[in-house]
Protein backbone atom coordinates (compact mmCIF):
# COMPACT_ATOMS: atom_id res chain seq x y z
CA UNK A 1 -62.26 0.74 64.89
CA UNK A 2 -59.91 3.36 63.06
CA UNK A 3 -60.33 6.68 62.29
CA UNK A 4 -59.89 8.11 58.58
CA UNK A 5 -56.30 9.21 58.15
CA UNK A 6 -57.89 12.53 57.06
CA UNK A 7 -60.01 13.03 60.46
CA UNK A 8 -57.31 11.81 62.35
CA UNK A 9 -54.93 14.11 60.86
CA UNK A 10 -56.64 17.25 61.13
CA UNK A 11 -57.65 16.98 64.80
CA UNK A 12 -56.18 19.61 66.50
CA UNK A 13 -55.40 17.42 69.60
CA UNK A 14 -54.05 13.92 68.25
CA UNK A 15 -51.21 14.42 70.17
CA UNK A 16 -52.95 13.61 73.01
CA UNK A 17 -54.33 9.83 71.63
CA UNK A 18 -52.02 9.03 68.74
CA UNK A 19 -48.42 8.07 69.23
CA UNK A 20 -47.78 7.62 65.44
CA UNK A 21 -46.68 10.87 63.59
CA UNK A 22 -48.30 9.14 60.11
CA UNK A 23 -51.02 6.62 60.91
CA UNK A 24 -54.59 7.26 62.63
CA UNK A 25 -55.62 5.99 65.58
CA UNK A 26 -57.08 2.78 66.40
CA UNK A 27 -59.79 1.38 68.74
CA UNK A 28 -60.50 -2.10 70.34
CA UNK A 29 -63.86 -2.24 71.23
CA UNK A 30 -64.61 -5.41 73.57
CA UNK A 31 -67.97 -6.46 74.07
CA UNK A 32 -69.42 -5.50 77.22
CA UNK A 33 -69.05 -8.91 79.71
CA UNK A 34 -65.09 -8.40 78.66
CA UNK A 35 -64.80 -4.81 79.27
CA UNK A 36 -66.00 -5.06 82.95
CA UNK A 37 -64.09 -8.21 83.95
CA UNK A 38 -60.88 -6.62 82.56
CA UNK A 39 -62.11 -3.74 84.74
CA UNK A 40 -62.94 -5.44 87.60
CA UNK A 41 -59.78 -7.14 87.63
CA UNK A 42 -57.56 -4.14 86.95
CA UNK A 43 -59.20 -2.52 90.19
CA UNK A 44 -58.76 -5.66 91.96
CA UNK A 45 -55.23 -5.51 91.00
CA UNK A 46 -54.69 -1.87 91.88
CA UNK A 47 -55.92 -2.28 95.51
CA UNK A 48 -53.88 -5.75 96.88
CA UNK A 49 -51.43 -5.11 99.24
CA UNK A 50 -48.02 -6.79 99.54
């Protein structure tokens, strides 16, 4: 998903999402099974100890 360069623009906190001084921001949407495995495993990975 991307945002129009003129709603992306005008937003008066794109700072905070958009690294790009020019170009809008962009959005990958996974579908739902994806998301919470790639969740689940980030967590996982956040709590092992070494």
């Amino acid at each position: 998903m991307q945002f129009e360069r003129k709603t992306c623009g005008e937003c008066s906190v794109r700072n905070n999402c958009a690294k790009s001084l020019k170009a809008p921001r962009t959005l990958k949407l996974r579908p739902q099974d994806e998301y919470e495995a790639l969740t689940s495993r980030r967590i996982e990975q956040q709590t092992l100890i070494f």
